[in-house]
C-alpha atoms as a PDB file:
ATOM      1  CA  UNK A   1       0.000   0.000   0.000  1.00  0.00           C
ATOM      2  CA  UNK A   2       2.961   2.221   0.513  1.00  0.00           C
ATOM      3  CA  UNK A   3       4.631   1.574  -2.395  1.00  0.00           C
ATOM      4  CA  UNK A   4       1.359   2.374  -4.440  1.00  0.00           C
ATOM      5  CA  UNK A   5       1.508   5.667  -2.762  1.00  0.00           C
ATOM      6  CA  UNK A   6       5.143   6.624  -3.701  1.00  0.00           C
ATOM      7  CA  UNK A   7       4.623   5.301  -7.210  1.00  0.00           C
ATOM      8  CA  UNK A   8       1.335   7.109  -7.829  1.00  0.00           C
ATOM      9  CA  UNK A   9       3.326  10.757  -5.692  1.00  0.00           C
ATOM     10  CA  UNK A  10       5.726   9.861  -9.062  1.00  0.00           C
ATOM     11  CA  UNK A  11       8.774   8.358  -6.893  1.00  0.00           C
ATOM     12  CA  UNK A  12       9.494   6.272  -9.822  1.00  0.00           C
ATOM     13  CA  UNK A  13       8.815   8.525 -12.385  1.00  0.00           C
ATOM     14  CA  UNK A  14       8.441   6.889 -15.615  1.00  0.00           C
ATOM     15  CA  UNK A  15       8.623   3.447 -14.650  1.00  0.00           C
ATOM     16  CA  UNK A  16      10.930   1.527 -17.225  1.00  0.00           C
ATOM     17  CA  UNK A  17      10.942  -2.189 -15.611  1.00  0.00           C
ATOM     18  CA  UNK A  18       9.946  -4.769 -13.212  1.00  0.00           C
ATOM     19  CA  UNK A  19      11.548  -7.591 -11.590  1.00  0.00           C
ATOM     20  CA  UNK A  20       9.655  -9.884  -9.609  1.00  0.00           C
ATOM     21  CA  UNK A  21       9.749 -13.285  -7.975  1.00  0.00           C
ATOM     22  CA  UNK A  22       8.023 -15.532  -5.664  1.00  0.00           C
ATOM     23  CA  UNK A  23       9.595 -18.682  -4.413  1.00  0.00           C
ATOM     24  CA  UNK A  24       8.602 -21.508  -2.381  1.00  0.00           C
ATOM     25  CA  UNK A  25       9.546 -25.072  -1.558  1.00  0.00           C
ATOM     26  CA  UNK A  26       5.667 -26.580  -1.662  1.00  0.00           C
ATOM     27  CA  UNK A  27       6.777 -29.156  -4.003  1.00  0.00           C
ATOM     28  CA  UNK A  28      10.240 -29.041  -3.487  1.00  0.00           C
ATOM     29  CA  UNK A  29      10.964 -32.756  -2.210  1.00  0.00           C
ATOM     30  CA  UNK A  30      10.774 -35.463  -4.611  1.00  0.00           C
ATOM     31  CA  UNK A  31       8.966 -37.713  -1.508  1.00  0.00           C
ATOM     32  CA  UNK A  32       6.133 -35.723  -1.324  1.00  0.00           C
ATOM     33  CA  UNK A  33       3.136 -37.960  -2.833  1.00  0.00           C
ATOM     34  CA  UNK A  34       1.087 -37.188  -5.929  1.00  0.00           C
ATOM     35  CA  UNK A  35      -1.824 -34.495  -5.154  1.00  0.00           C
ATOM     36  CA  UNK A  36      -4.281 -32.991  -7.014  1.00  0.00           C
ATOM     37  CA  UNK A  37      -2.320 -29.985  -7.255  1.00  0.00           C
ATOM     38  CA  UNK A  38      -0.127 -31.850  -9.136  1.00  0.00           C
ATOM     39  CA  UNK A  39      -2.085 -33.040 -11.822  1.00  0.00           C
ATOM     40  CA  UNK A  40      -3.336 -30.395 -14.566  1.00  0.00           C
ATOM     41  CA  UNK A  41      -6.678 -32.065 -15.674  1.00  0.00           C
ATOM     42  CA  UNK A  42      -7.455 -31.298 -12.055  1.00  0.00           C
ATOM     43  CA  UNK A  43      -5.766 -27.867 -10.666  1.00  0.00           C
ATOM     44  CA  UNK A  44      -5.550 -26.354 -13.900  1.00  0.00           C
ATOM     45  CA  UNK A  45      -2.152 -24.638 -13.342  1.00  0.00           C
ATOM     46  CA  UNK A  46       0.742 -25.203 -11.491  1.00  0.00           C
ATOM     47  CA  UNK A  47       2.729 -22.836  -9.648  1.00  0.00           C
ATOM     48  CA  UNK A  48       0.999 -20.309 -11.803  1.00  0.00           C
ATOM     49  CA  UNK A  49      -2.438 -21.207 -10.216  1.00  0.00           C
ATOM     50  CA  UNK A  50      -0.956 -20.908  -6.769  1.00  0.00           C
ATOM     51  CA  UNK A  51       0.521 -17.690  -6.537  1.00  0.00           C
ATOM     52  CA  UNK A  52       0.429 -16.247 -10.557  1.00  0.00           C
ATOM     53  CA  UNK A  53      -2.767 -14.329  -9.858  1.00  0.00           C
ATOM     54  CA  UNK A  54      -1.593 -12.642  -6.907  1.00  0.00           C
ATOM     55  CA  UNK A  55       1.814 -11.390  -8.913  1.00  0.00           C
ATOM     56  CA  UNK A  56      -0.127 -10.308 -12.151  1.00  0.00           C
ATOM     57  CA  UNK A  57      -2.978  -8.782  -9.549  1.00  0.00           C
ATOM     58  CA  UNK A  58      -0.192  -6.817  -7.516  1.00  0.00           C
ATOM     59  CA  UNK A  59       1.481  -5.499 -11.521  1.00  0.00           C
ATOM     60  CA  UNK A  60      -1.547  -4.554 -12.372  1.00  0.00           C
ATOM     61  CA  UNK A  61      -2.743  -2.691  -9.303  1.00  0.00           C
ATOM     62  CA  UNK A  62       0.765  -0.785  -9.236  1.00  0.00           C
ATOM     63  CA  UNK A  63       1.444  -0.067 -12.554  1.00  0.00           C
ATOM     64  CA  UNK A  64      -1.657  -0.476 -14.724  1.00  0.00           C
ATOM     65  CA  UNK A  65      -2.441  -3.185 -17.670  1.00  0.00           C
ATOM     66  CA  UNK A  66      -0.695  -5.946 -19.090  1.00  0.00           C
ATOM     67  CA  UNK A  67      -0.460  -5.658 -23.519  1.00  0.00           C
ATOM     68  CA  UNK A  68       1.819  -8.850 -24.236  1.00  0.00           C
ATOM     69  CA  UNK A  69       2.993 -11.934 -22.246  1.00  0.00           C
ATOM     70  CA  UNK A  70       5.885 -14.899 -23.192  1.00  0.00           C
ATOM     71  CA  UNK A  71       6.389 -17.879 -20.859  1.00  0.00           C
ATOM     72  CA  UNK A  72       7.893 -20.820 -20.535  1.00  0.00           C
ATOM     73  CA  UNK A  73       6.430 -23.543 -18.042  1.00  0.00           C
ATOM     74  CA  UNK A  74       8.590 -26.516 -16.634  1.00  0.00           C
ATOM     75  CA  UNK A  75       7.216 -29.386 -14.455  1.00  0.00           C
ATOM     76  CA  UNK A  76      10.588 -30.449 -12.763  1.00  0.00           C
ATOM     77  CA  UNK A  77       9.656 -33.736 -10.507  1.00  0.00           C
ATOM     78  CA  UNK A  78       7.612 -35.055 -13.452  1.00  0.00           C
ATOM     79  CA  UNK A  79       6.389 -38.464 -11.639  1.00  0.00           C
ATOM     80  CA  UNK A  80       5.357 -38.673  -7.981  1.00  0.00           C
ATOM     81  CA  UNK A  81       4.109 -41.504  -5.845  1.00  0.00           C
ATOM     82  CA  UNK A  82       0.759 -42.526  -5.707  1.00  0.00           C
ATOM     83  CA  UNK A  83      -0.692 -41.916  -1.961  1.00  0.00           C
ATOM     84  CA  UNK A  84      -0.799 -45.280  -0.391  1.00  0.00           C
ATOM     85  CA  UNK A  85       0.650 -47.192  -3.106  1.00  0.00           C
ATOM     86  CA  UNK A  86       4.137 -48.408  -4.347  1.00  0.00           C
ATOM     87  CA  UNK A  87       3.196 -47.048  -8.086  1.00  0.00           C
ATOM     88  CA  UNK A  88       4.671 -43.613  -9.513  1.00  0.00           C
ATOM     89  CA  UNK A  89       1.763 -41.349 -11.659  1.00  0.00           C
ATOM     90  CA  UNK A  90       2.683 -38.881 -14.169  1.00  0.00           C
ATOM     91  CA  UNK A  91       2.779 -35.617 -12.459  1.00  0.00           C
ATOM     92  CA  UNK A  92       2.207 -32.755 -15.200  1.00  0.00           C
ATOM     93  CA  UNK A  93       1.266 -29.227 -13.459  1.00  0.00           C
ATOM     94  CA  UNK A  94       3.996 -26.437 -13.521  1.00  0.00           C
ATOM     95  CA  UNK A  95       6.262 -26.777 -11.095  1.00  0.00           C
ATOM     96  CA  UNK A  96       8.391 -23.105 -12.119  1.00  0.00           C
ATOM     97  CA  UNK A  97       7.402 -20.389 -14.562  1.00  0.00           C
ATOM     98  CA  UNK A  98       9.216 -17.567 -15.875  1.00  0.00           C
ATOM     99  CA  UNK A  99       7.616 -15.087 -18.004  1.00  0.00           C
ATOM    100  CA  UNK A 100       7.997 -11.587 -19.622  1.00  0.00           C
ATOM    101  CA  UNK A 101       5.484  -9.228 -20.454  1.00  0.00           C
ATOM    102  CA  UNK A 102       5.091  -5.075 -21.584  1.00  0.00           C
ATOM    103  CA  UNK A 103       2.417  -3.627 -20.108  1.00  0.00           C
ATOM    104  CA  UNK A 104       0.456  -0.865 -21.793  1.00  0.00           C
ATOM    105  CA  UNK A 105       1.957   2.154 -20.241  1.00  0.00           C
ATOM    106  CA  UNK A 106       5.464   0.451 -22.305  1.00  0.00           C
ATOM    107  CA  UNK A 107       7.040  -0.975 -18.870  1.00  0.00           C
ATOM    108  CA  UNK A 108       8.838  -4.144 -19.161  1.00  0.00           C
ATOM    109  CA  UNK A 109       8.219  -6.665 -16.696  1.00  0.00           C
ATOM    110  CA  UNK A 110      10.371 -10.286 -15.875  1.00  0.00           C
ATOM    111  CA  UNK A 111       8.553 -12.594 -13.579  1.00  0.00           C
ATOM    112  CA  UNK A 112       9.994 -15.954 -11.923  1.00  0.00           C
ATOM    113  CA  UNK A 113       7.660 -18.140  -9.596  1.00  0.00           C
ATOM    114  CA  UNK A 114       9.062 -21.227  -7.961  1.00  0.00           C
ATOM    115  CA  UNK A 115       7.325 -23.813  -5.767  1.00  0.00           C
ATOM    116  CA  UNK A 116      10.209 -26.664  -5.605  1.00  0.00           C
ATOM    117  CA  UNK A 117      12.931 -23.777  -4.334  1.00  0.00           C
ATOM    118  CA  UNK A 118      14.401 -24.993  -1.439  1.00  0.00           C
ATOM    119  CA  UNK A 119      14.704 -23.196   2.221  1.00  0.00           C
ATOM    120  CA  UNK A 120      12.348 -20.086   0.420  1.00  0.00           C
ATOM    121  CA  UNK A 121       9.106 -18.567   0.825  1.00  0.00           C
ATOM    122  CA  UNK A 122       9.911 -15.031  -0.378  1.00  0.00           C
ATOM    123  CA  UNK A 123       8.410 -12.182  -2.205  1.00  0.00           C
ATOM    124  CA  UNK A 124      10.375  -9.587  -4.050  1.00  0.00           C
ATOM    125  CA  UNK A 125       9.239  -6.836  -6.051  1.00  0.00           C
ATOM    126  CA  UNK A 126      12.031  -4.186  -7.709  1.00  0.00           C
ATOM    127  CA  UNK A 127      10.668  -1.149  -9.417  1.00  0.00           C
ATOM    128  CA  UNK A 128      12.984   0.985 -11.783  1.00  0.00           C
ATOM    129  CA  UNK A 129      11.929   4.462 -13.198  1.00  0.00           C
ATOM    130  CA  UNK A 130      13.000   7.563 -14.451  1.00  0.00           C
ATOM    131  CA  UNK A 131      13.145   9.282 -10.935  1.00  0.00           C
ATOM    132  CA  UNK A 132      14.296   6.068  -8.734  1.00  0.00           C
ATOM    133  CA  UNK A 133      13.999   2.640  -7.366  1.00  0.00           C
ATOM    134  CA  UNK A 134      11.675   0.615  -4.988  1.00  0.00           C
ATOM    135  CA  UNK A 135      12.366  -3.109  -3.663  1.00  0.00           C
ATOM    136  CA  UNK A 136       9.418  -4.149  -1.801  1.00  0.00           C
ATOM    137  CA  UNK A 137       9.927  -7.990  -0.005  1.00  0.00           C
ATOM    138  CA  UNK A 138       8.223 -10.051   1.869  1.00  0.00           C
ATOM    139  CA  UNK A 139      10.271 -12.922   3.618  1.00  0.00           C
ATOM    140  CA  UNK A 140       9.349 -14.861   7.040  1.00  0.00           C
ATOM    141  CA  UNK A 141      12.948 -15.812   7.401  1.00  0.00           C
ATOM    142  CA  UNK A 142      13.806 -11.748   7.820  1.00  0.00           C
ATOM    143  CA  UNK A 143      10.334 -11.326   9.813  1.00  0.00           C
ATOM    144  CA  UNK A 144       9.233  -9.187   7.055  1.00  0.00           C
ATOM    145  CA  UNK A 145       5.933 -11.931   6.235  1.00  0.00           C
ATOM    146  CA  UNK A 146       3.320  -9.650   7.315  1.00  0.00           C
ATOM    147  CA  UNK A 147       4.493  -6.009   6.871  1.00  0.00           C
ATOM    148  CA  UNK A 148       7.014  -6.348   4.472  1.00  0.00           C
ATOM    149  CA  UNK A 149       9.918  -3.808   3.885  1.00  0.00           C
ATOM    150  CA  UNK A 150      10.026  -1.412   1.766  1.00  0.00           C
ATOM    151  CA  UNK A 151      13.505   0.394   0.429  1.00  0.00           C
ATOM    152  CA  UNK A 152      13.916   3.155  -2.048  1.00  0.00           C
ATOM    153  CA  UNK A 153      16.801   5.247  -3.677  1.00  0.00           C
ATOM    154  CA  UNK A 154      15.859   8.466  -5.806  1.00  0.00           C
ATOM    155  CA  UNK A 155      18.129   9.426  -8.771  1.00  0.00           C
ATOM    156  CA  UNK A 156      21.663  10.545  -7.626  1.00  0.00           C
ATOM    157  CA  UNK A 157      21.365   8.167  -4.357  1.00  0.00           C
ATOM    158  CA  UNK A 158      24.412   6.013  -3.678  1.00  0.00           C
ATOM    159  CA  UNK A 159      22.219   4.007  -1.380  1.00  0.00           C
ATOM    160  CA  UNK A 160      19.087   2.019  -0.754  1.00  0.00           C
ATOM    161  CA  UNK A 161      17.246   3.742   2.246  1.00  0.00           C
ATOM    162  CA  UNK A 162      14.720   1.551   4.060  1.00  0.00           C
ATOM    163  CA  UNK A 163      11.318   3.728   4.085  1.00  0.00           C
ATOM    164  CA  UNK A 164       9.095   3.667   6.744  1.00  0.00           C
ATOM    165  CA  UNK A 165       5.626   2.267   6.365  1.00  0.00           C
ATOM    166  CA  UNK A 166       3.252   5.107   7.772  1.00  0.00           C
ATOM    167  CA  UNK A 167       1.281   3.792  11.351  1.00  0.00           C
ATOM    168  CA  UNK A 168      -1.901   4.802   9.303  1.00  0.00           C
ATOM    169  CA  UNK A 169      -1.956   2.038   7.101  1.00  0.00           C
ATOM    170  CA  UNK A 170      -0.707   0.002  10.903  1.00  0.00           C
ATOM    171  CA  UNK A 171      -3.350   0.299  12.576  1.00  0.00           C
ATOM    172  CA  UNK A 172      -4.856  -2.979  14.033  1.00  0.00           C
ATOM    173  CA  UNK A 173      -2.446  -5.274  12.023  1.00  0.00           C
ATOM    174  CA  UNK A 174      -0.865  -7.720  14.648  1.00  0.00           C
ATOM    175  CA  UNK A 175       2.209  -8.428  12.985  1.00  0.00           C
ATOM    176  CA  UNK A 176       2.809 -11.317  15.436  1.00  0.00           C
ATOM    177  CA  UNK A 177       0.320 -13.116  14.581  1.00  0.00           C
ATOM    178  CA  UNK A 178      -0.293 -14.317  10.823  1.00  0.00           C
ATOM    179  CA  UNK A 179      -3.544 -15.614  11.429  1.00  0.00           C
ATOM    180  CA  UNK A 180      -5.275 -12.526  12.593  1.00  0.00           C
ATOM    181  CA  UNK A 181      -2.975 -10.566  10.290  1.00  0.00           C
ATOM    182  CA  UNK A 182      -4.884 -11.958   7.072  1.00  0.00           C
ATOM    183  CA  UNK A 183      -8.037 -12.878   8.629  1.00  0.00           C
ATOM    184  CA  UNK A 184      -9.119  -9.907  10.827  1.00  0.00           C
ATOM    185  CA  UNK A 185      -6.807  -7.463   9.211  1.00  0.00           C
ATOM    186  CA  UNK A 186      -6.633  -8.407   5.300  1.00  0.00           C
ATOM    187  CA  UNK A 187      -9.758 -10.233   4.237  1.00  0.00           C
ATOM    188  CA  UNK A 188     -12.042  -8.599   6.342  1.00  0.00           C
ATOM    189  CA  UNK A 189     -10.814  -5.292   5.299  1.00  0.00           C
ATOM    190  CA  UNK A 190     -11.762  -6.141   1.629  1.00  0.00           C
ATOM    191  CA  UNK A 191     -14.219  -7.944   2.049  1.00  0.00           C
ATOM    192  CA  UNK A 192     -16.091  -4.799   4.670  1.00  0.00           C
ATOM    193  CA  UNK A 193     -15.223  -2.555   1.564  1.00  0.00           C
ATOM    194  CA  UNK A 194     -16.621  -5.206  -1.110  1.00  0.00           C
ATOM    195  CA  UNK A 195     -20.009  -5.211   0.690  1.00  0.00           C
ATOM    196  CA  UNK A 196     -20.317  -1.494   1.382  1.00  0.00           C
ATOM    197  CA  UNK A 197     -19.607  -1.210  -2.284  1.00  0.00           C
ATOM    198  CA  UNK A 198     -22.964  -3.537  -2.946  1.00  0.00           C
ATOM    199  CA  UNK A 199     -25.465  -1.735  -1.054  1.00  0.00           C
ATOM    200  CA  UNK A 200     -24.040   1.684  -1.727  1.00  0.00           C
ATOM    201  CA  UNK A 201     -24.052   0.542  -5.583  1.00  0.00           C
ATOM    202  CA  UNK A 202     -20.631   2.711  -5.297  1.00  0.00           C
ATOM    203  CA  UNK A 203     -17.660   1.378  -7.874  1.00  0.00           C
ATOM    204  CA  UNK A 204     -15.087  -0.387  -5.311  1.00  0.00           C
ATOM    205  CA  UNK A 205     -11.931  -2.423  -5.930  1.00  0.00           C
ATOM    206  CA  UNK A 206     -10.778  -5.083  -6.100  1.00  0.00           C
ATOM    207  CA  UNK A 207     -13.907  -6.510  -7.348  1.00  0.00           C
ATOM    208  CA  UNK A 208     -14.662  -9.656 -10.097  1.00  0.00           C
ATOM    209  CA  UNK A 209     -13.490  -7.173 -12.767  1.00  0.00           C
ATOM    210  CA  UNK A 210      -9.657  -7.224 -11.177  1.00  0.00           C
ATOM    211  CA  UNK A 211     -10.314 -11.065 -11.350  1.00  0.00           C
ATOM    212  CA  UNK A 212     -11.546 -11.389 -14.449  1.00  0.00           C
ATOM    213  CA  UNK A 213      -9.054  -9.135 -16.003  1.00  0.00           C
ATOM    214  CA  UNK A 214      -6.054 -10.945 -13.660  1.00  0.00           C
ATOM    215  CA  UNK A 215      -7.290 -14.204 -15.549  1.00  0.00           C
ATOM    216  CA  UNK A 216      -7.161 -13.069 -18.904  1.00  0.00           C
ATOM    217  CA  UNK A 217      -3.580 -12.543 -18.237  1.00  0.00           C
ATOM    218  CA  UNK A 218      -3.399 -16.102 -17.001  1.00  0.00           C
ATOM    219  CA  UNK A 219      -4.975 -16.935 -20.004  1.00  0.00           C
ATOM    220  CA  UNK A 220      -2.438 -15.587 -22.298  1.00  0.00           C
ATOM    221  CA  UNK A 221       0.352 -16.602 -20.460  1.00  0.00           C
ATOM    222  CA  UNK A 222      -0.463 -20.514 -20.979  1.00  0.00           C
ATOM    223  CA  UNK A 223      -1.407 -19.462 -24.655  1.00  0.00           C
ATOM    224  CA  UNK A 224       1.973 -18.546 -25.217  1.00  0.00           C
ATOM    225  CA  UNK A 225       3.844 -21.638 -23.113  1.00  0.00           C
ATOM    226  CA  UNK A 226       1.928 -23.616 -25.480  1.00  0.00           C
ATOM    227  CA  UNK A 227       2.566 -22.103 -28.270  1.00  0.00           C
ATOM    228  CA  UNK A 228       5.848 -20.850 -27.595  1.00  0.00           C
ATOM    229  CA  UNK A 229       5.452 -17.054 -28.457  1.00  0.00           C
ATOM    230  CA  UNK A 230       4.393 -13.548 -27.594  1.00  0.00           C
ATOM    231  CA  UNK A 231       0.716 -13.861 -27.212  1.00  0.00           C
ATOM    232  CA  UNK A 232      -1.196 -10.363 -26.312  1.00  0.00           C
ATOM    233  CA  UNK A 233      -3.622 -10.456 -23.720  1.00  0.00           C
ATOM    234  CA  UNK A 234      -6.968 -11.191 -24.656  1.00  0.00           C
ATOM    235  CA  UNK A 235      -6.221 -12.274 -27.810  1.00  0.00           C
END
């Protein structure tokens, strides 16, 4: 929410690129058994499904749009165990993806998402612009799960400054507890501001158009893995 701030008060300026990853070690062992998650006919993505909307969703929010997507899927434990059996199944969902895209307003973006990365469950966001730099992360091995940390560096900076996360957008977030963090804090928040948006009959966000639109990214992103090409989104 801070970031979105700075970058809409032009602390970026024109924003040029965007690096971002998300890694986790979900799938990481080849001993874990064959779940549904694993199979395609049945999740319908991979590590794309799990955490893909949330990184296009966050883009989008921050920086507008998405025009044109390439990817490239891999599933890298291709054959798992069968849950109380001796027998290995073919295990086809994407295990890691790594994709480019432009978005409208010309920004470049380079994604990576990960769900067999060992000894990770990080979030990392770098921002580069005409004006300066932000690196948001999230990472429960720093403590920085729930609130994150955000660092900056305008033009002519030798140094990344850490920048402080105003105690308005604080208040009642128990950052001890990551339960009542998402719960009481997070999804109630939206979804209080979802409802008053239904009986008001007042425009409010996010709402099923940020999903819909999140998906049609989705969409074009396993076009092009397919395919193997730029695809544009909702071609």
């Amino acid at each position: 929410m801070r970031a979105k701030e700075l970058i809409d008060e032009g602390f970026l300026g024109q924003v040029y690129h965007v690096n971002a990853t998300w890694r986790f070690e979900l799938f990481a062992s080849p001993k874990i058994p064959l779940l549904w998650r694993n199979r395609k006919e049945l999740a319908g993505f991979g590590v794309l499904g799990d955490v893909g909307p949330h990184m296009v969703d966050i883009v989008r929010w921050l920086l507008g749009d998405f025009a044109k997507v390439s990817a490239h899927f891999a599933t890298v434990i291709a054959e798992r165990k069968v849950i109380g059996s001796t027998e290995m199944a073919r295990a086809d969902a994407d295990d890691v993806c790594g994709f480019v895209a432009q978005l409208k307003s010309g920004a470049q973006v380079s994604v990576q998402l990960s769900r067999v990365a060992y000894a990770s469950n990080d979030q990392r966001f770098e921002f580069y612009g005409s004006e300066g730099m932000l690196i948001y992360e999230s990472d429960p091995k720093a403590g920085t799960w729930i609130s994150g940390r955000l660092r900056g560096a305008k033009a002519g900076d030798k140094t990344l400054s850490d920048l402080p996360i105003p105690e308005r957008l604080r208040a009642g977030l128990d950052t001890n507890d990551l339960g009542s963090a998402v719960g009481k804090f997070l999804f109630a928040h939206l979804t209080r501001r979802f409802v008053d948006g239904i009986r008001s009959g007042q425009p409010v966000t996010p709402s099923f158009l940020e999903g819909l639109r999140s998906q049609a990214v989705l969409d074009a992103l396993v076009q092009s893995g397919v395919e193997e090409r730029w695809v544009r989104v909702g071609e």
